[in-house]
PDB file of N, CA and C in Angstrom:
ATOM      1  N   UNK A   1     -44.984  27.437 -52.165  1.00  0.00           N
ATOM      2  CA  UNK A   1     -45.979  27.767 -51.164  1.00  0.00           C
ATOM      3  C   UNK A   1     -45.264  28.442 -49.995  1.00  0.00           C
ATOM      4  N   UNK A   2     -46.006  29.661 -49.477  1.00  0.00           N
ATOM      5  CA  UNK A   2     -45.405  30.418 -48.627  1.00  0.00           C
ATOM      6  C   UNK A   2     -45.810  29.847 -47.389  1.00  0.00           C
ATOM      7  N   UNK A   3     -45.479  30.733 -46.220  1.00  0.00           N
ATOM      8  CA  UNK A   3     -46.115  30.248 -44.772  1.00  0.00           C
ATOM      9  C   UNK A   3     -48.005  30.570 -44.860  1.00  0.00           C
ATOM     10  N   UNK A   4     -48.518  31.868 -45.240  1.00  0.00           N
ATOM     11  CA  UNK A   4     -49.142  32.396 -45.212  1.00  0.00           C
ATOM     12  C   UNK A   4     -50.089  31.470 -46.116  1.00  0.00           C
ATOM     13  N   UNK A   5     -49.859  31.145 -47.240  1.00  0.00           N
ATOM     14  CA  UNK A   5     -50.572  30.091 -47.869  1.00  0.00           C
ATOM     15  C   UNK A   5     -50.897  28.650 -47.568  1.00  0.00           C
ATOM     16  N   UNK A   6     -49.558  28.128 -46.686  1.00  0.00           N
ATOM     17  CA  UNK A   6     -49.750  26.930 -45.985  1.00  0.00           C
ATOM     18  C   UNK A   6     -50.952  26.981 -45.048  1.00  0.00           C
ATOM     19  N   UNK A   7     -50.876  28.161 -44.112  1.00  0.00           N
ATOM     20  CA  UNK A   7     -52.044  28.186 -42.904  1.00  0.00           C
ATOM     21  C   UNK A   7     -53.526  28.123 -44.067  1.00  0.00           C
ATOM     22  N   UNK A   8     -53.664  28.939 -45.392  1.00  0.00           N
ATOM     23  CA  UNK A   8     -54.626  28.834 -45.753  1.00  0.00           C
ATOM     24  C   UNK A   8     -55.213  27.647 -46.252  1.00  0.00           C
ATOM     25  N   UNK A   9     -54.331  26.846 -46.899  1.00  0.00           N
ATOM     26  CA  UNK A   9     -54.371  25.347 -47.150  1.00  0.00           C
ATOM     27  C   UNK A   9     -54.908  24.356 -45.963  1.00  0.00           C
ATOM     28  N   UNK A  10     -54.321  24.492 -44.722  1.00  0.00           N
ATOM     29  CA  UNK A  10     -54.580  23.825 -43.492  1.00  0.00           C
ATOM     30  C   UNK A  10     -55.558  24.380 -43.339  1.00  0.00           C
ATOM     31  N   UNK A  11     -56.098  25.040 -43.042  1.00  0.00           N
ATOM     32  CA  UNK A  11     -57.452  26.065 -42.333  1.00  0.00           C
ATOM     33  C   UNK A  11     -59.018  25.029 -43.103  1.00  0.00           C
ATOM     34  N   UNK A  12     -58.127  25.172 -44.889  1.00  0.00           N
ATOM     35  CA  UNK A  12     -59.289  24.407 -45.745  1.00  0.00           C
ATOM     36  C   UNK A  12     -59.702  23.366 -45.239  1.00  0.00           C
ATOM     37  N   UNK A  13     -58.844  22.803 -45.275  1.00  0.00           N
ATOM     38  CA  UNK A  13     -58.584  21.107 -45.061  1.00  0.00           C
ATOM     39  C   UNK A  13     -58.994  20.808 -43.910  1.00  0.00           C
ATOM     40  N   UNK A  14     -58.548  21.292 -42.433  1.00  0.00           N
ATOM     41  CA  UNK A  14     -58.899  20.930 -41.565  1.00  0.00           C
ATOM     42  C   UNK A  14     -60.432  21.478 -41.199  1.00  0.00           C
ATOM     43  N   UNK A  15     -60.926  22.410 -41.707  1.00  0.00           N
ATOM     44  CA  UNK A  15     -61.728  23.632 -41.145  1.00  0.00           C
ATOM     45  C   UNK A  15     -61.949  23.955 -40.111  1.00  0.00           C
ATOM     46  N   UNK A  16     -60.085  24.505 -39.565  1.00  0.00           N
ATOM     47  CA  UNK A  16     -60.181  24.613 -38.011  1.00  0.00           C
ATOM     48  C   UNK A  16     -59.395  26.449 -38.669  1.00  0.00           C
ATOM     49  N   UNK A  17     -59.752  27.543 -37.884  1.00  0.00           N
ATOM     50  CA  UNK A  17     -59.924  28.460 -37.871  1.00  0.00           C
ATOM     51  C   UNK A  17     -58.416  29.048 -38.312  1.00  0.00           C
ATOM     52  N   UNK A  18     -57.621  30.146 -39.317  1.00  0.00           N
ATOM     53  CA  UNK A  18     -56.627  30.326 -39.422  1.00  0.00           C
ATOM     54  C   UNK A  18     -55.559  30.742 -38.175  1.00  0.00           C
ATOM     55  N   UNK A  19     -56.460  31.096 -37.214  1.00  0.00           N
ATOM     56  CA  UNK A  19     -55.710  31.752 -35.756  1.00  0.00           C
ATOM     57  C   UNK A  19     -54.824  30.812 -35.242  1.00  0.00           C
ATOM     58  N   UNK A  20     -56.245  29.642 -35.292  1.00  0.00           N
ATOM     59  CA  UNK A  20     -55.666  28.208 -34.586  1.00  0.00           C
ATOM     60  C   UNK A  20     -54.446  27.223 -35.300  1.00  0.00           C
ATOM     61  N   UNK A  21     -55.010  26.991 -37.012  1.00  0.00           N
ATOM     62  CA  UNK A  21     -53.548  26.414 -37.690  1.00  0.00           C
ATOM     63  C   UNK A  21     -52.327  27.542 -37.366  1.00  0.00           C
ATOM     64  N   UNK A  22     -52.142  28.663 -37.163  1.00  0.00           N
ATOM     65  CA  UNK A  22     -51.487  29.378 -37.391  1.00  0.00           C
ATOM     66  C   UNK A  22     -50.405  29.355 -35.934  1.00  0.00           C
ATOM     67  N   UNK A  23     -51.440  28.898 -34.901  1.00  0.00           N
ATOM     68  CA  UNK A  23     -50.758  28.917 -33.376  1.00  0.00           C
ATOM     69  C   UNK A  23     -50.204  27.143 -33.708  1.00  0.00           C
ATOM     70  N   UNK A  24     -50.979  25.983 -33.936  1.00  0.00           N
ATOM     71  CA  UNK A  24     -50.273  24.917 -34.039  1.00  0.00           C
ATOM     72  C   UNK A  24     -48.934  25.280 -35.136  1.00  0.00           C
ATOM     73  N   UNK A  25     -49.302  25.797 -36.080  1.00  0.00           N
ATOM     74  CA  UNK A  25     -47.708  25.395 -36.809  1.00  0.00           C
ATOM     75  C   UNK A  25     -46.506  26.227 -36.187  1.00  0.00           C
ATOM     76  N   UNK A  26     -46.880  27.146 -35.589  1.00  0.00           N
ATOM     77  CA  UNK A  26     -45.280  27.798 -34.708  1.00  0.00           C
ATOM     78  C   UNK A  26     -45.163  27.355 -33.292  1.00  0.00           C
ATOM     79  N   UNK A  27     -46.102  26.297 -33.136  1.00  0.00           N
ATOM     80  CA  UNK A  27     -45.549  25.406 -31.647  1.00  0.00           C
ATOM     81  C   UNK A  27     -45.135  24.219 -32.723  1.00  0.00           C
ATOM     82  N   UNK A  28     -45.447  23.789 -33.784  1.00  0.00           N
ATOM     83  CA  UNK A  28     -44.473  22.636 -34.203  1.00  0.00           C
ATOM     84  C   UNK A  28     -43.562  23.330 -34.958  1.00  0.00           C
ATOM     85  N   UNK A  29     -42.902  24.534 -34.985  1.00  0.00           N
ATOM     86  CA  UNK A  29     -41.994  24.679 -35.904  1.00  0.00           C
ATOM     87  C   UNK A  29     -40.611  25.251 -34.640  1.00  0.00           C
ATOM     88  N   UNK A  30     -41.534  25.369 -33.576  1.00  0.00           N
ATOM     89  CA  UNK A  30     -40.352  25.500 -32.413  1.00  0.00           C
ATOM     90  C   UNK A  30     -40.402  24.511 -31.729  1.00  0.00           C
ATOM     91  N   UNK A  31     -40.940  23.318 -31.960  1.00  0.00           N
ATOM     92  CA  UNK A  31     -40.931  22.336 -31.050  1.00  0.00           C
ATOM     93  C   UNK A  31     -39.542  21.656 -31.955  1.00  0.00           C
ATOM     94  N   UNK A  32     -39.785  21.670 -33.269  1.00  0.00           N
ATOM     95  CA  UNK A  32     -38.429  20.795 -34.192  1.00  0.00           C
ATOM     96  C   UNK A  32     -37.342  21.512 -33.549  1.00  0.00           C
ATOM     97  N   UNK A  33     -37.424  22.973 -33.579  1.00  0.00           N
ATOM     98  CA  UNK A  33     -36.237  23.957 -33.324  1.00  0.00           C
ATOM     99  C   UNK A  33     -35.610  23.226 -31.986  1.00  0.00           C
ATOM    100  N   UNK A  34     -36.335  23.387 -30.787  1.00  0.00           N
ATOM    101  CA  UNK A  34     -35.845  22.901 -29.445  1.00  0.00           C
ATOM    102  C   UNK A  34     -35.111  21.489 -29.762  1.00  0.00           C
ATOM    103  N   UNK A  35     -36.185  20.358 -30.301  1.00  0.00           N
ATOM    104  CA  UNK A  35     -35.253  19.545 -30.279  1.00  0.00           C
ATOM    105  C   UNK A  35     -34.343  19.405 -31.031  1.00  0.00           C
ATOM    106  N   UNK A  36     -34.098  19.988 -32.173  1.00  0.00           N
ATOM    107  CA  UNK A  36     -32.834  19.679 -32.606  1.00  0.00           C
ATOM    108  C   UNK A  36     -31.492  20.168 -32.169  1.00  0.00           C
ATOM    109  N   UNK A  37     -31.853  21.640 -31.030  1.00  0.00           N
ATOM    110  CA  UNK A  37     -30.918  22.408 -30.892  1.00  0.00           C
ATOM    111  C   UNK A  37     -30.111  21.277 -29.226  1.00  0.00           C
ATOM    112  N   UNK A  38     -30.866  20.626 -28.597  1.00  0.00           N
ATOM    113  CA  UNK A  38     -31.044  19.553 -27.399  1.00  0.00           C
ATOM    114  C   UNK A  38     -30.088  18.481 -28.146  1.00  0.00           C
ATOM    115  N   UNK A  39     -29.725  18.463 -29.383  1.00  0.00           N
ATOM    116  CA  UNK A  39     -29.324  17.343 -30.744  1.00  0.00           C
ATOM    117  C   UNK A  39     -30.244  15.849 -30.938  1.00  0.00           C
ATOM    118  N   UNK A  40     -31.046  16.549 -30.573  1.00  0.00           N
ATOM    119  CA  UNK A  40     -32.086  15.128 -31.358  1.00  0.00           C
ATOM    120  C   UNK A  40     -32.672  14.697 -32.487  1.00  0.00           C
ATOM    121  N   UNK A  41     -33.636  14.106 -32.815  1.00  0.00           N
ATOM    122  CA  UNK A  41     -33.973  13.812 -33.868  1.00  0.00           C
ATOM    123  C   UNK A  41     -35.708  13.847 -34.240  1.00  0.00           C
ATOM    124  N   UNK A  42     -35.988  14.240 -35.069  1.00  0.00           N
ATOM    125  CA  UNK A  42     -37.473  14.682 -35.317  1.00  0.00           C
ATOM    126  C   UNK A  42     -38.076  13.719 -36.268  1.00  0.00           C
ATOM    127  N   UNK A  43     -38.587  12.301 -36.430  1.00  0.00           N
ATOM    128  CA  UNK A  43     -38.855  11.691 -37.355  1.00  0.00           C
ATOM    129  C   UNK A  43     -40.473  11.494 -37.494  1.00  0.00           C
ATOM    130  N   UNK A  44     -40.666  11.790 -38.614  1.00  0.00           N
ATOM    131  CA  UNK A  44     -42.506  11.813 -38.900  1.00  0.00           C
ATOM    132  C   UNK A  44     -42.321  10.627 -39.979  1.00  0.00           C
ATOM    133  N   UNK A  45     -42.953   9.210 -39.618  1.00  0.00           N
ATOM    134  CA  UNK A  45     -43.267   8.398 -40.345  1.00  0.00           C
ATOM    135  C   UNK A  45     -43.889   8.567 -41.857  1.00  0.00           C
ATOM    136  N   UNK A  46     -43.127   8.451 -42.493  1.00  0.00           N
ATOM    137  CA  UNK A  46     -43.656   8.305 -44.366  1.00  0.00           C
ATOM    138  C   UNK A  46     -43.184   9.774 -44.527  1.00  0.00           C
ATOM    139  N   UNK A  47     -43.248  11.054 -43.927  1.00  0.00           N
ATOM    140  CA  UNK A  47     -42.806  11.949 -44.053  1.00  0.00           C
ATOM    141  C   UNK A  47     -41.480  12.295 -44.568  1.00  0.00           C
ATOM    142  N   UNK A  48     -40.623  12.016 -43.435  1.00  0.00           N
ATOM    143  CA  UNK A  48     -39.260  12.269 -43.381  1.00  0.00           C
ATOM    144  C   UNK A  48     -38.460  12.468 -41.877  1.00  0.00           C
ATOM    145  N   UNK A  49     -37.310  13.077 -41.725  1.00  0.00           N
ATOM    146  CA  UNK A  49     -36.517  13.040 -40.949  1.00  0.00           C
ATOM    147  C   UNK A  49     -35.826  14.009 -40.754  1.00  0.00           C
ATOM    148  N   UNK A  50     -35.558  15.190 -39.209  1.00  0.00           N
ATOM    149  CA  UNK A  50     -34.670  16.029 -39.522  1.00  0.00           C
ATOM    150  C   UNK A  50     -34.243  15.762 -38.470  1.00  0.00           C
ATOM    151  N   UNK A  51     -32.725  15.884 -38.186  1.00  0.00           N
ATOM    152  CA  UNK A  51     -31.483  15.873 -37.926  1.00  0.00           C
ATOM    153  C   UNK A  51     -30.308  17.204 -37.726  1.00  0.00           C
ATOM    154  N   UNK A  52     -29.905  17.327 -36.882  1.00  0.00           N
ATOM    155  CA  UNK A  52     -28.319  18.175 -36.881  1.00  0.00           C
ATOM    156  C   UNK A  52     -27.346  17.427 -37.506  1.00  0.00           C
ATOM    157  N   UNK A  53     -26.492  18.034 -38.434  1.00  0.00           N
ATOM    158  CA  UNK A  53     -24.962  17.696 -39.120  1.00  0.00           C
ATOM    159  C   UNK A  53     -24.262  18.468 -38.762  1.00  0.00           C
ATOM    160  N   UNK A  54     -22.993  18.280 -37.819  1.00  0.00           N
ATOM    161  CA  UNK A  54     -22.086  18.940 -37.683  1.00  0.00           C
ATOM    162  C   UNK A  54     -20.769  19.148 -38.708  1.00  0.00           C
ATOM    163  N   UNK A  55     -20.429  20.534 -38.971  1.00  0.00           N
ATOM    164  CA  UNK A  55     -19.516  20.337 -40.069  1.00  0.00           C
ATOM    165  C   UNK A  55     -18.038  21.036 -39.088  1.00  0.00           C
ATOM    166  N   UNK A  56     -17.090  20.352 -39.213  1.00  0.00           N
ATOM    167  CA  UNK A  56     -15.863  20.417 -38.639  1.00  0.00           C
ATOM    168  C   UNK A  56     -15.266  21.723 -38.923  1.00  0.00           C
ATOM    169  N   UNK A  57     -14.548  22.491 -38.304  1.00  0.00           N
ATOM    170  CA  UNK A  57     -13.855  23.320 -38.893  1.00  0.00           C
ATOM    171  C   UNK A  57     -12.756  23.432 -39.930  1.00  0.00           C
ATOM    172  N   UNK A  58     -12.867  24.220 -40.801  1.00  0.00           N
ATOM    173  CA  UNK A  58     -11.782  24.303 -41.313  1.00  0.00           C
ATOM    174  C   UNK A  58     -11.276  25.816 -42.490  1.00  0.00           C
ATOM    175  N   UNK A  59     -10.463  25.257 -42.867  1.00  0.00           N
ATOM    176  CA  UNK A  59      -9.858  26.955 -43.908  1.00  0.00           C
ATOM    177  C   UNK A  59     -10.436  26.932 -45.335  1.00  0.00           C
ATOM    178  N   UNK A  60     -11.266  28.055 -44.855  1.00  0.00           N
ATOM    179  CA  UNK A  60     -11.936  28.998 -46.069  1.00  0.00           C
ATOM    180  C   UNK A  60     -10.789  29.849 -47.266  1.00  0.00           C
ATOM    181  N   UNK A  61     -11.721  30.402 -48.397  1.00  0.00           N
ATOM    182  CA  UNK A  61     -11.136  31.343 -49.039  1.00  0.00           C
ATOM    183  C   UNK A  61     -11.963  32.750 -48.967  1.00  0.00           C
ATOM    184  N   UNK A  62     -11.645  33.779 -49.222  1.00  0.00           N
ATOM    185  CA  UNK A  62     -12.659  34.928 -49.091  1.00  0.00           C
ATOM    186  C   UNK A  62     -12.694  35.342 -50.776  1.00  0.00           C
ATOM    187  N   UNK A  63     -13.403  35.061 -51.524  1.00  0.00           N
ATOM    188  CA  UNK A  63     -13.468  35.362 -52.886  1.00  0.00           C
ATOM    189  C   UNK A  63     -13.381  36.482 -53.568  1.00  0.00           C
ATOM    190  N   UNK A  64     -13.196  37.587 -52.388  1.00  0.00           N
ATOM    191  CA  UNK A  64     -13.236  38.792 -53.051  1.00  0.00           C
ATOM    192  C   UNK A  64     -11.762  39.263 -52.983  1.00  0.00           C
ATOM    193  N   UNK A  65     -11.042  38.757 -51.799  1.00  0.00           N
ATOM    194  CA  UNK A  65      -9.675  38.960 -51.724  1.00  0.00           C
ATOM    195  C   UNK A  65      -8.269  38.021 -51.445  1.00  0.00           C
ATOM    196  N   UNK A  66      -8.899  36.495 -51.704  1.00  0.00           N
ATOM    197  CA  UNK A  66      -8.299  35.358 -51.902  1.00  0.00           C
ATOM    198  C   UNK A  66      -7.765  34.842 -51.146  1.00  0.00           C
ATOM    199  N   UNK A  67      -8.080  35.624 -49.662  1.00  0.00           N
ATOM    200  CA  UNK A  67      -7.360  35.993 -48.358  1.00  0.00           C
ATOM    201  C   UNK A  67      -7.930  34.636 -47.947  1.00  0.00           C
ATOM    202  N   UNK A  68      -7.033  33.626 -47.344  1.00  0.00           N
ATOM    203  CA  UNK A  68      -7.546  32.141 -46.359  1.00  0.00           C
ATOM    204  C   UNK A  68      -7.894  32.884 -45.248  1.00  0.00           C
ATOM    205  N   UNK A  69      -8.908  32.147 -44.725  1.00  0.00           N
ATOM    206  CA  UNK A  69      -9.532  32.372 -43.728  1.00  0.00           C
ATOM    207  C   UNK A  69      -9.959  31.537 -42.804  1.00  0.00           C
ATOM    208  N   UNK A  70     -10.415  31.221 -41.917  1.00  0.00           N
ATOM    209  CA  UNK A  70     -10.514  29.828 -40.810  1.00  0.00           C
ATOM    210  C   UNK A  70     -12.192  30.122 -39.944  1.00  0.00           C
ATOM    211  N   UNK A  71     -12.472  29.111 -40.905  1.00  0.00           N
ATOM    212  CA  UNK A  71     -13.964  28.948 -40.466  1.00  0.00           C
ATOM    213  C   UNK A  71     -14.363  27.662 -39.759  1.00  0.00           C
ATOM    214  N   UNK A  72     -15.072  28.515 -38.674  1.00  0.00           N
ATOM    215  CA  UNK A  72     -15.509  27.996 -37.542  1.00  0.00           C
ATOM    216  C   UNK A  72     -16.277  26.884 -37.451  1.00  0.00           C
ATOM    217  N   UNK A  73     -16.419  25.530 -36.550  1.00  0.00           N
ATOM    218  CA  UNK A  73     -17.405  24.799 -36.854  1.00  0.00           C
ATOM    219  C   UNK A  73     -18.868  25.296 -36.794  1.00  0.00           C
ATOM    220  N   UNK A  74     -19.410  24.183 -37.353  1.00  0.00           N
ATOM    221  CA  UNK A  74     -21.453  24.846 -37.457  1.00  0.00           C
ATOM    222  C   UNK A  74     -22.033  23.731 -37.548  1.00  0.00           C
ATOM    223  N   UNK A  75     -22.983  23.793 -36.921  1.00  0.00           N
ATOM    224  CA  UNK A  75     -24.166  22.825 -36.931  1.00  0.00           C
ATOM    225  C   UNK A  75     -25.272  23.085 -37.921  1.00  0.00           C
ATOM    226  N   UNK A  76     -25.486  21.987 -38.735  1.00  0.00           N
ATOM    227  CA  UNK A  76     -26.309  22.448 -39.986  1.00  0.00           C
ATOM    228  C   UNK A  76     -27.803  21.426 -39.786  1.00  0.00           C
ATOM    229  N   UNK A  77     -29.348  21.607 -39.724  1.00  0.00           N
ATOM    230  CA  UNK A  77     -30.234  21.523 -39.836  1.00  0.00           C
ATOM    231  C   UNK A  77     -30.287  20.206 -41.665  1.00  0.00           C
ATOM    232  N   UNK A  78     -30.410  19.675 -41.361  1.00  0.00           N
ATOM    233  CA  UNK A  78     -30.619  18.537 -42.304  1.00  0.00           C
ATOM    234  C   UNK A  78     -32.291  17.347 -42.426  1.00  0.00           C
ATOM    235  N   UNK A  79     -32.672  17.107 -43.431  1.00  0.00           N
ATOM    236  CA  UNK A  79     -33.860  16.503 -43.667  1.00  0.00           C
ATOM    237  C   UNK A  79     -33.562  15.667 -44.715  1.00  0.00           C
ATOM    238  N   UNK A  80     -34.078  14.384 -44.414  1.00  0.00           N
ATOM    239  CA  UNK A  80     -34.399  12.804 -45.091  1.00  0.00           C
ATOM    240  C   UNK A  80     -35.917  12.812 -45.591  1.00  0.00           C
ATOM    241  N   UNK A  81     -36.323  12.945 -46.894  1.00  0.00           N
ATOM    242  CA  UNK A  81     -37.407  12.471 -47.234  1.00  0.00           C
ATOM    243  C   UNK A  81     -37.417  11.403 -46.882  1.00  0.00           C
ATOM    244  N   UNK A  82     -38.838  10.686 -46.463  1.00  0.00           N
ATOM    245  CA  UNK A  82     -39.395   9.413 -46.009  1.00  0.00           C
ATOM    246  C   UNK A  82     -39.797   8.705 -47.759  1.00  0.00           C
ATOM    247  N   UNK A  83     -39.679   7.434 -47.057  1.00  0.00           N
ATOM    248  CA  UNK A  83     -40.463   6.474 -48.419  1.00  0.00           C
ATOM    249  C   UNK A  83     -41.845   6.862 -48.860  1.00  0.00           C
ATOM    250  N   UNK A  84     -42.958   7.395 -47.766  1.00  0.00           N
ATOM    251  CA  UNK A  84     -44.071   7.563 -48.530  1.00  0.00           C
ATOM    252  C   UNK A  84     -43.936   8.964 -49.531  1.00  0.00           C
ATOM    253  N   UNK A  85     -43.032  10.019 -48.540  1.00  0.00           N
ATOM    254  CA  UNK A  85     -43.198  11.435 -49.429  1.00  0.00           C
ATOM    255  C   UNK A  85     -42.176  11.596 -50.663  1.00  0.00           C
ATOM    256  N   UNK A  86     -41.589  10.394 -50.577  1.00  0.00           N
ATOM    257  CA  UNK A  86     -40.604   9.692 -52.407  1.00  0.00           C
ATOM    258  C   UNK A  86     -41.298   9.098 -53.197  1.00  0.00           C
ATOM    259  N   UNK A  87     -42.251   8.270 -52.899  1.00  0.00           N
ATOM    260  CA  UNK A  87     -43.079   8.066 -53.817  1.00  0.00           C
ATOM    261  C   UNK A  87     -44.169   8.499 -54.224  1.00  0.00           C
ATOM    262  N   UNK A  88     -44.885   9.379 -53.660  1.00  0.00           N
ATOM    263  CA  UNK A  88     -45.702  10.463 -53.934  1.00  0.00           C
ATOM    264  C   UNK A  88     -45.223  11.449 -54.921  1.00  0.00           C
ATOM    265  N   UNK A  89     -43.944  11.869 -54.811  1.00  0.00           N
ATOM    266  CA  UNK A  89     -43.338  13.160 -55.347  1.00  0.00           C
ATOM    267  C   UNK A  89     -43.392  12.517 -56.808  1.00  0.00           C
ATOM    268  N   UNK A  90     -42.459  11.126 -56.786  1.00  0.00           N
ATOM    269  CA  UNK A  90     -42.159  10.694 -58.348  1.00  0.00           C
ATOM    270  C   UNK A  90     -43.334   9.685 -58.850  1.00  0.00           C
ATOM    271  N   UNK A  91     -44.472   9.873 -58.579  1.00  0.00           N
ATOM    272  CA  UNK A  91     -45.549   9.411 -58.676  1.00  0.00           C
ATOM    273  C   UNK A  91     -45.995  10.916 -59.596  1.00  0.00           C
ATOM    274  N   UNK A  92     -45.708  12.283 -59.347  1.00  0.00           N
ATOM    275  CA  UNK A  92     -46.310  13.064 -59.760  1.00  0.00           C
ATOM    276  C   UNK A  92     -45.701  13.737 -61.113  1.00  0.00           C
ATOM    277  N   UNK A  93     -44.207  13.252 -61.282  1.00  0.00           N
ATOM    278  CA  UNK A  93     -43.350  13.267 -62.411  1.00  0.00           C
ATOM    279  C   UNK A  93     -44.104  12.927 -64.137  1.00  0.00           C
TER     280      UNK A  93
END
């Protein structure tokens, strides 16, 4: 499911107008952004959980010319499925 299909899904469901799902989901998709970039934590009950992981620096290879290389630390965007959206999923298995 794309973005474009999500708003159409929400629009159904809620039968609140595509303009309007379309303005709520990019104030909650920059509201996660802000806080995680602040390093906080975004937890939606039964949902799940997203989080920053910081990964340390260290020495790369460049695969095309085997050349070591030294890569920089990064902060990586990470998500915890919740208990309700684990058992839903393998409920559907």
């Amino acid at each position: 499911m794309n973005k474009s299909e999500l708003i159409n899904a929400l629009s159904e469901e809620t039968n609140f107008s595509k303009k309007d799902v379309s303005k709520v989901l990019a104030s909650f998709t920059r509201i996660i952004e802000r806080t995680l970039k602040k390093g906080g934590k975004v937890s939606l009950t039964g949902f799940g959980t997203y989080w920053i992981s910081k990964r340390p620096a260290r020495v790369g290879i460049n695969p095309a010319t085997k050349e070591k290389i030294n890569l920089p630390p990064i902060a990586v965007p990470r998500f915890k499925p919740g208990k309700h959206l684990k058992e839903q999923i393998r409920s559907a298995a």
